[in-house]
Protein backbone atom coordinates (compact mmCIF):
# COMPACT_ATOMS: atom_id res chain seq x y z
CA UNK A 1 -73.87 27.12 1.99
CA UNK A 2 -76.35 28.53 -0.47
CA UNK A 3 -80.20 27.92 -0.09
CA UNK A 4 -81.70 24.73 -2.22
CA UNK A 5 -83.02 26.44 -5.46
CA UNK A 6 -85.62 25.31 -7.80
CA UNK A 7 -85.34 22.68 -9.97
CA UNK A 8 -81.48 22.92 -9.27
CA UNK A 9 -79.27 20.03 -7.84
CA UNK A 10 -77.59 20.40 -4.47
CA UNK A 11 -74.22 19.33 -6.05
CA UNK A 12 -72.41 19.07 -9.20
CA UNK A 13 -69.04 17.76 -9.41
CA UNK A 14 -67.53 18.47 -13.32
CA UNK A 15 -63.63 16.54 -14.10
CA UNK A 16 -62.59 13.46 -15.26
CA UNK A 17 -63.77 9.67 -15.11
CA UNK A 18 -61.79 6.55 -15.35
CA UNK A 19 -61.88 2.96 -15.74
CA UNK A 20 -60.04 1.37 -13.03
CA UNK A 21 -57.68 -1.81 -13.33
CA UNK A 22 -56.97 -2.08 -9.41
CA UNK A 23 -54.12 -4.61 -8.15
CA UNK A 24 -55.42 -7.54 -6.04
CA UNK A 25 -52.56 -10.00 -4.59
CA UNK A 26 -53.28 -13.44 -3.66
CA UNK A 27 -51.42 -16.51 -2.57
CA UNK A 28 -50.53 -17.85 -6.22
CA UNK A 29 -50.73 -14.65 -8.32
CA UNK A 30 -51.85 -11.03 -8.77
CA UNK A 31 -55.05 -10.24 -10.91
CA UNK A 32 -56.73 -6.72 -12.05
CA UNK A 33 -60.20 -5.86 -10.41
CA UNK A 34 -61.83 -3.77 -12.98
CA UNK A 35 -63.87 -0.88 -11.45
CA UNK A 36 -64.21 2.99 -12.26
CA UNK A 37 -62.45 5.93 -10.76
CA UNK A 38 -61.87 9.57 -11.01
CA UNK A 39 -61.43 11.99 -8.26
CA UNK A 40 -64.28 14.07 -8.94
CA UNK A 41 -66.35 10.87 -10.03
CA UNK A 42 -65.99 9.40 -6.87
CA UNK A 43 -66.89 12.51 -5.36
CA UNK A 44 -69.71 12.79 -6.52
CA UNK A 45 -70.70 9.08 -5.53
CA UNK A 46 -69.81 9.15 -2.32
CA UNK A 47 -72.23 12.03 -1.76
CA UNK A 48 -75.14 10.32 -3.79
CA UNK A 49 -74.40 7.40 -1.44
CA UNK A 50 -74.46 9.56 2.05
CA UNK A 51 -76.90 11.80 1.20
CA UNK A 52 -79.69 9.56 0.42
CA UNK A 53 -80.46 9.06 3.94
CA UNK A 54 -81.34 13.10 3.86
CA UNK A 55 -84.83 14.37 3.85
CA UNK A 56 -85.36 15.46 0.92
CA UNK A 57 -82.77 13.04 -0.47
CA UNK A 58 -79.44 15.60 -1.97
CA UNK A 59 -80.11 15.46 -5.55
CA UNK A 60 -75.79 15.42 -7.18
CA UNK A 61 -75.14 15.56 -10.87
CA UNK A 62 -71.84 15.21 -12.90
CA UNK A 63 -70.78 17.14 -15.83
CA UNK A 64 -68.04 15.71 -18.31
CA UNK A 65 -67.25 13.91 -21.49
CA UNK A 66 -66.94 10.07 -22.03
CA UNK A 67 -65.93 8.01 -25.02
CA UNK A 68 -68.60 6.20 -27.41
CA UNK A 69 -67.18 2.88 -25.96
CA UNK A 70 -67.62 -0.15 -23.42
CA UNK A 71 -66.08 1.78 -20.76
CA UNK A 72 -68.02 4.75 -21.41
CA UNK A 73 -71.19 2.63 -21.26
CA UNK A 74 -70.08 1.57 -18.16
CA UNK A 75 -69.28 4.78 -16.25
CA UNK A 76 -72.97 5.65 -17.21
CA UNK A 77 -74.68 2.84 -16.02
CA UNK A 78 -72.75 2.97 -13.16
CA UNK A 79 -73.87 6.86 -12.75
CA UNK A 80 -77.62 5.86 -12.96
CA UNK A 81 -77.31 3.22 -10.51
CA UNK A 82 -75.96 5.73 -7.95
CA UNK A 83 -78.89 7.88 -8.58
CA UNK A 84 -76.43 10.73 -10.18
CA UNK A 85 -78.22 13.04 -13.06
CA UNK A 86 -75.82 12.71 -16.05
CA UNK A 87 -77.38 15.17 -18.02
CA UNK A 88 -74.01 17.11 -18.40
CA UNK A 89 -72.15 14.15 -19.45
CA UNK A 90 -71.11 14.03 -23.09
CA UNK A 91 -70.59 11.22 -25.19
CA UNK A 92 -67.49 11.59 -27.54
CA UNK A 93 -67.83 9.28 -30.75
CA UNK A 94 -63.90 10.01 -31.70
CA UNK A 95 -62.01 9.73 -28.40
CA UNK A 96 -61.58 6.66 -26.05
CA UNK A 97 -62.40 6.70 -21.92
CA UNK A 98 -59.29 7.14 -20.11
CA UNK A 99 -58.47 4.23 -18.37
CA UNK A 100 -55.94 3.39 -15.10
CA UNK A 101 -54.16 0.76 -13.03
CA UNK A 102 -53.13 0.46 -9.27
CA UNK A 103 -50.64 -0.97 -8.12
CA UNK A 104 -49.52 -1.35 -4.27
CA UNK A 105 -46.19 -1.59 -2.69
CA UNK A 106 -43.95 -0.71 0.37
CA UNK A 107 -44.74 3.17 -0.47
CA UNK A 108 -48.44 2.47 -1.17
CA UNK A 109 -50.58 2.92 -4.16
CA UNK A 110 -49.05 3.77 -7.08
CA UNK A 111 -51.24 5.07 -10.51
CA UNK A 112 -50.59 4.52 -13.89
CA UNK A 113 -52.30 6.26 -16.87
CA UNK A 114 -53.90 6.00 -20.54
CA UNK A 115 -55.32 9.07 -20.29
CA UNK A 116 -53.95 11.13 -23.71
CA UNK A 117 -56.28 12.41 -25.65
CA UNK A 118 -59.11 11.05 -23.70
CA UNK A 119 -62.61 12.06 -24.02
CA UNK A 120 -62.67 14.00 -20.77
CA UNK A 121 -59.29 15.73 -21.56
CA UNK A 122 -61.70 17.31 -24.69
CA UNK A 123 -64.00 19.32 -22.95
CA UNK A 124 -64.27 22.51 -23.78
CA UNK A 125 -65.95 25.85 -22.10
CA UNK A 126 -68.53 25.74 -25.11
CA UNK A 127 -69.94 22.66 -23.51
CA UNK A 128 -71.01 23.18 -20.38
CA UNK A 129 -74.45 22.80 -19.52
CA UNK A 130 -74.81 26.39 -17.39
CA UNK A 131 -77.96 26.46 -16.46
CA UNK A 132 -77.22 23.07 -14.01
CA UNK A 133 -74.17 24.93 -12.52
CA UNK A 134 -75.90 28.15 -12.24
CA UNK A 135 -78.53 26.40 -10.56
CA UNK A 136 -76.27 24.21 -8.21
CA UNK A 137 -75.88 24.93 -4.52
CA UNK A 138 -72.01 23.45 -4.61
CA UNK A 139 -69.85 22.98 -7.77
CA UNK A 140 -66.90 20.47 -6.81
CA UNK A 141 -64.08 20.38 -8.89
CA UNK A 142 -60.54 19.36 -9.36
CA UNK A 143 -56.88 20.16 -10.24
CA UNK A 144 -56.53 16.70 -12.17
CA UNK A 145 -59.27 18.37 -14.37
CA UNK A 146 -57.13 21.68 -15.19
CA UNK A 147 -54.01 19.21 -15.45
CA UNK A 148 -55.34 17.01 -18.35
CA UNK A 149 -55.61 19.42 -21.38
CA UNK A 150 -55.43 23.06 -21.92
CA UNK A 151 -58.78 23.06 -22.99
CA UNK A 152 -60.09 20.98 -19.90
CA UNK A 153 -58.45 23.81 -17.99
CA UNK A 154 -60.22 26.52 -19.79
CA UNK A 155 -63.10 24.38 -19.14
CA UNK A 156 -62.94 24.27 -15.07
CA UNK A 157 -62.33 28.30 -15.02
CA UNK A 158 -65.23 28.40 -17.05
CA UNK A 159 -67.33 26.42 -14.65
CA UNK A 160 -65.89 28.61 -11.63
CA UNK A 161 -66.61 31.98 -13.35
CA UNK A 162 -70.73 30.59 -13.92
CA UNK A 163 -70.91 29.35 -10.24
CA UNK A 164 -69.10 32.20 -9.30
CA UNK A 165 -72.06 34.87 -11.13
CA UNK A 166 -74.95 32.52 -9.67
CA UNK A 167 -73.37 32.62 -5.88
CA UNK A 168 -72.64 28.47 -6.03
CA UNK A 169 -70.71 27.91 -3.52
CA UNK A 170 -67.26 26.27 -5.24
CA UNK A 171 -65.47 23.12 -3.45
CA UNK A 172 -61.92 22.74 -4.52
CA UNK A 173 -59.50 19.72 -4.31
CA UNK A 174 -55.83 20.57 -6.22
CA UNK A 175 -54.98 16.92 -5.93
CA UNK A 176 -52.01 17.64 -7.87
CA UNK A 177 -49.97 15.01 -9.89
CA UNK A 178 -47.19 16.25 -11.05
CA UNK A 179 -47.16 13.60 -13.48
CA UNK A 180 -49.64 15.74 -16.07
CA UNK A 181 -48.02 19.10 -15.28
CA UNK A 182 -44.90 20.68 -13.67
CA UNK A 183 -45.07 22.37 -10.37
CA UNK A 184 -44.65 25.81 -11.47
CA UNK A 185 -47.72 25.65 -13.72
CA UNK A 186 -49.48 23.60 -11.02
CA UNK A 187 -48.95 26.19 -8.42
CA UNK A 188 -49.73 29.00 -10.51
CA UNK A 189 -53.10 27.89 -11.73
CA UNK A 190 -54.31 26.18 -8.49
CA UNK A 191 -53.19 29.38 -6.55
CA UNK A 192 -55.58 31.06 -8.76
CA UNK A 193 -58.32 28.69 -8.23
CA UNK A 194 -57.72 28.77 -4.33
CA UNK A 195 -58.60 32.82 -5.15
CA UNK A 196 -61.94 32.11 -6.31
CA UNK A 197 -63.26 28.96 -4.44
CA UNK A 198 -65.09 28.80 -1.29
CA UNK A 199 -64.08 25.81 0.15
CA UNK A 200 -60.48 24.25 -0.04
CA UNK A 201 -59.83 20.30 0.09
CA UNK A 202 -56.10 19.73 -0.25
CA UNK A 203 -53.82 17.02 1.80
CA UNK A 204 -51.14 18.06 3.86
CA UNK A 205 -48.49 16.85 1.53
CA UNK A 206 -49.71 19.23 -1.73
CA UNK A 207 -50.21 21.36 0.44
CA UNK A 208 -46.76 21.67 1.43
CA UNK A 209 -45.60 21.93 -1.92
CA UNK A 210 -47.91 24.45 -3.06
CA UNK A 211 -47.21 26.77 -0.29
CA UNK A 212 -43.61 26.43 0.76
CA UNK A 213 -44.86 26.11 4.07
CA UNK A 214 -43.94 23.40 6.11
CA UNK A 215 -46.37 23.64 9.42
CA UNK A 216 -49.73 22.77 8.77
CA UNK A 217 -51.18 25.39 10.37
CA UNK A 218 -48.81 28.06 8.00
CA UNK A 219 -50.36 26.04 4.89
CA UNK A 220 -53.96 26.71 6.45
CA UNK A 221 -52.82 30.41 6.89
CA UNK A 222 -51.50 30.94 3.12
CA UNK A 223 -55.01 29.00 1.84
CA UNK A 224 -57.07 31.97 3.77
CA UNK A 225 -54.87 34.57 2.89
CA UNK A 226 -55.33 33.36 -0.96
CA UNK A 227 -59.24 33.55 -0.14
CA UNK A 228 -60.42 30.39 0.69
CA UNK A 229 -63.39 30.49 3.24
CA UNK A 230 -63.08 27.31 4.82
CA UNK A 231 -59.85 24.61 4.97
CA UNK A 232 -59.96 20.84 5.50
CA UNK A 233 -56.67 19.58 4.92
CA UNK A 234 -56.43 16.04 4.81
CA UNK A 235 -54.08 14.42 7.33
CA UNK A 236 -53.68 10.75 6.41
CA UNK A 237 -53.18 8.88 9.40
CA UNK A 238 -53.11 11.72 11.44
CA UNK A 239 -56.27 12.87 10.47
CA UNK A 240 -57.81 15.91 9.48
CA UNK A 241 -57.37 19.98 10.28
CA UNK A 242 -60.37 21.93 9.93
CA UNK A 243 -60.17 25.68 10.12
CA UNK A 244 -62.94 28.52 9.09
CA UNK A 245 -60.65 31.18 9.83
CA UNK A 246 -61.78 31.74 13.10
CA UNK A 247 -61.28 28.52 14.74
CA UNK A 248 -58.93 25.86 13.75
CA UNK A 249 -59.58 22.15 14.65
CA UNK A 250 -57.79 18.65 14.77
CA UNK A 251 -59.77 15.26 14.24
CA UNK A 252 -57.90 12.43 14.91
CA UNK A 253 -57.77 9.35 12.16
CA UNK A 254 -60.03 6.41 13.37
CA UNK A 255 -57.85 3.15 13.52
CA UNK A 256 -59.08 0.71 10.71
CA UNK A 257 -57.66 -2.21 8.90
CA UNK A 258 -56.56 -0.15 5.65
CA UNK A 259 -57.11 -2.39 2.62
CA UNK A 260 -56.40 0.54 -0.07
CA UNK A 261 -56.84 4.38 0.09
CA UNK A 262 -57.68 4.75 -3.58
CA UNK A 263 -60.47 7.49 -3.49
CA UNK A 264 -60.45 7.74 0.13
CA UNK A 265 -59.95 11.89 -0.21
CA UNK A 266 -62.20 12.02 -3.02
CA UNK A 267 -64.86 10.34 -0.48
CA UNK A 268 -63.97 12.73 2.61
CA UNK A 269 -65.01 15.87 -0.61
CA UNK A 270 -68.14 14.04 -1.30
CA UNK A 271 -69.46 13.47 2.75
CA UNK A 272 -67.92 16.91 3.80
CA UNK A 273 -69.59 18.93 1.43
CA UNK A 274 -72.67 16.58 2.02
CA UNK A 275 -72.94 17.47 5.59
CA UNK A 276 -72.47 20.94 4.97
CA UNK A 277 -75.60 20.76 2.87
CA UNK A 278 -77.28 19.24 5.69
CA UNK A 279 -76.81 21.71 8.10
CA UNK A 280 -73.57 20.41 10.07
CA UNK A 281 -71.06 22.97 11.12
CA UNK A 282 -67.53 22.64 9.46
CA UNK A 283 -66.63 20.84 12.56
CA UNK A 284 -69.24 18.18 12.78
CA UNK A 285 -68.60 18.10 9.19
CA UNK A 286 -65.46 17.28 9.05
CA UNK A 287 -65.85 14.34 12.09
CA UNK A 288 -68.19 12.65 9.92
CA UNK A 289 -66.34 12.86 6.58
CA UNK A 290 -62.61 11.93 8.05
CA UNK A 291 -64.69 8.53 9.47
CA UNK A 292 -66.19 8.28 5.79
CA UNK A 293 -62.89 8.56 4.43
CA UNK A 294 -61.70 5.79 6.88
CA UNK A 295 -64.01 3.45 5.49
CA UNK A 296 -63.27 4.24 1.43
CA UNK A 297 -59.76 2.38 2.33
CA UNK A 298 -61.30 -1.00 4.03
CA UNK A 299 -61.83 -2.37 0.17
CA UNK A 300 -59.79 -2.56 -3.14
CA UNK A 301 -60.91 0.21 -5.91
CA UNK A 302 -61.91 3.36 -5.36
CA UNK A 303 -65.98 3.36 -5.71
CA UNK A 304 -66.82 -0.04 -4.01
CA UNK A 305 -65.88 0.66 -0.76
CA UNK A 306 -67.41 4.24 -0.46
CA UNK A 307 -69.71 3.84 2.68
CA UNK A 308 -73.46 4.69 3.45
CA UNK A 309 -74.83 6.75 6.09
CA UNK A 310 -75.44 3.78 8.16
CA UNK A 311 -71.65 2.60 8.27
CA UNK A 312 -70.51 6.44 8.78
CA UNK A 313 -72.67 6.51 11.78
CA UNK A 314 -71.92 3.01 13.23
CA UNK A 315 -67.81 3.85 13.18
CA UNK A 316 -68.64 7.29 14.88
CA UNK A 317 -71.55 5.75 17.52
CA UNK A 318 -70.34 1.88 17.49
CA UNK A 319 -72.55 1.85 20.53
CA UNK A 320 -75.48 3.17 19.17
């Protein structure tokens, strides 16, 4: 990881918020539990939320575009109250916030979008506050952000080439949903974002169908060989693999009572590259973020259930 810089925040996650309408059953009926989400969003919350407990504090910004509406107003106040520097958020007076639902079933959670045309799907490499990613120690970003426009795409290359001039390190989740783009295109640009990021987030199952690879460990190998430093791929319930090249570790999933897994990757990003920041090896990192993960899925939504430090420790040390 770089050294903390000047004036500069330790990480700055760029993509695209949501308002969330998550399913909640009960006895007589089902009902919507409005909340926000986002991959990179809840990112970047999760680490505001673990890396308070730092000394100094991690100081995490977000960079995007949301509209001059309700939910809008809401994704920022929600920002301030998690202590995250929005001064690379734009407000967009002619486009709405894109908004989703969650829905759960025999197969899990299943997403459903009103995302065309969205605020966030209009940024635009003109926009970008450079100076706060040139001055960033980590830049987190996301293949949902290249998937949503052309122009968001643009945008996140952008972002990669400043970070990429300033040495910021560059964390780097495809998350793919082949629901905004097909595979081809999906493989082709995240294969050339793999190229120029530091630090690769994927789960097993994109993995699989980026690479053509079946083994996890034959994913891992195709993710160095493309040039990415350092591999966590995400597991599930089997956990997480952790390899810097050199040295290649499992961490087993801790058992919990899984409520919904909405965000729960987006919460290992935020706590891995957290720890990093604090000094942890890739290893230790990775133990503490796959039992941060575990508790993003004991709660409906995918920001109210992201843990503090405190809770992290407690399901890693219960006897402590």
């Amino acid at each position: 990881m770089t050294e903390p810089r000047a004036d500069g925040l330790d990480i700055v996650s760029l993509g695209e918020p949501m308002v969330e309408f998550n399913q909640a059953r009960t006895a007589s009926a089902d009902h919507f539990l409005r909340g926000v989400g986002g991959d990179t969003s809840n990112m970047v919350i999760a680490a505001a939320r673990l890396g308070r407990e730092l000394t100094p504090p991690l100081r995490v910004g977000y960079v995007t575009r949301v509209g001059d509406d309700t939910f809008g107003r809401q994704l920022l106040a929600l920002w301030r109250s998690e202590g995250v520097d929005i001064t690379g958020v734009e407000t967009d007076a002619e486009a709405a916030t894109g908004v989703y639902f969650v829905t759960h079933g025999e197969r899990g959670h299943e997403f459903s979008y009103l995302r065309t045309g969205s605020a966030a799907a209009r940024m635009r490499p003109a926009g970008l506050p450079e100076s706060l990613i040139r001055r960033a120690r980590v830049l987190h970003i996301s293949g949902i952000s290249q998937a949503i426009s052309e122009s968001a795409c643009d945008t996140v290359f952008a972002a990669v080439d400043l970070a990429r001039e300033s040495a910021t390190c560059i964390s780097f989740d495809p998350n793919v949903r082949l629901k905004l783009w097909p595979l081809a295109r999906a493989r082709a640009i995240i294969t050339a974002t793999i190229a120029r990021s530091d630090i690769f987030l994927p789960n097993l199952d994109e993995a699989r169908m980026l690479s053509g690879c079946d083994a996890p460990e034959a994913t891992i190998a195709w993710a160095h060989a493309l040039g990415a430093r350092l591999i966590a791929l995400k597991c599930g319930g089997d956990g997480v693999m952790v390899s810097d090249g050199h040295r290649t570790e499992r961490i087993a999933a801790h058992q919990v009572s899984v409520v919904d897994a909405t965000g729960a990757g987006d919460c290992f990003d935020g706590a891995f590259n957290v720890r990093l920041l604090a000094g942890d090896d890739p290893f230790a990192a990775a133990r503490y973020a796959n039992a941060a993960a575990a508790l993003a899925t004991c709660g409906y939504g995918a920001v109210a259930p992201l843990p503090d430090d405190g809770a992290v420790r407690a399901l890693l040390d219960p006897g402590a």
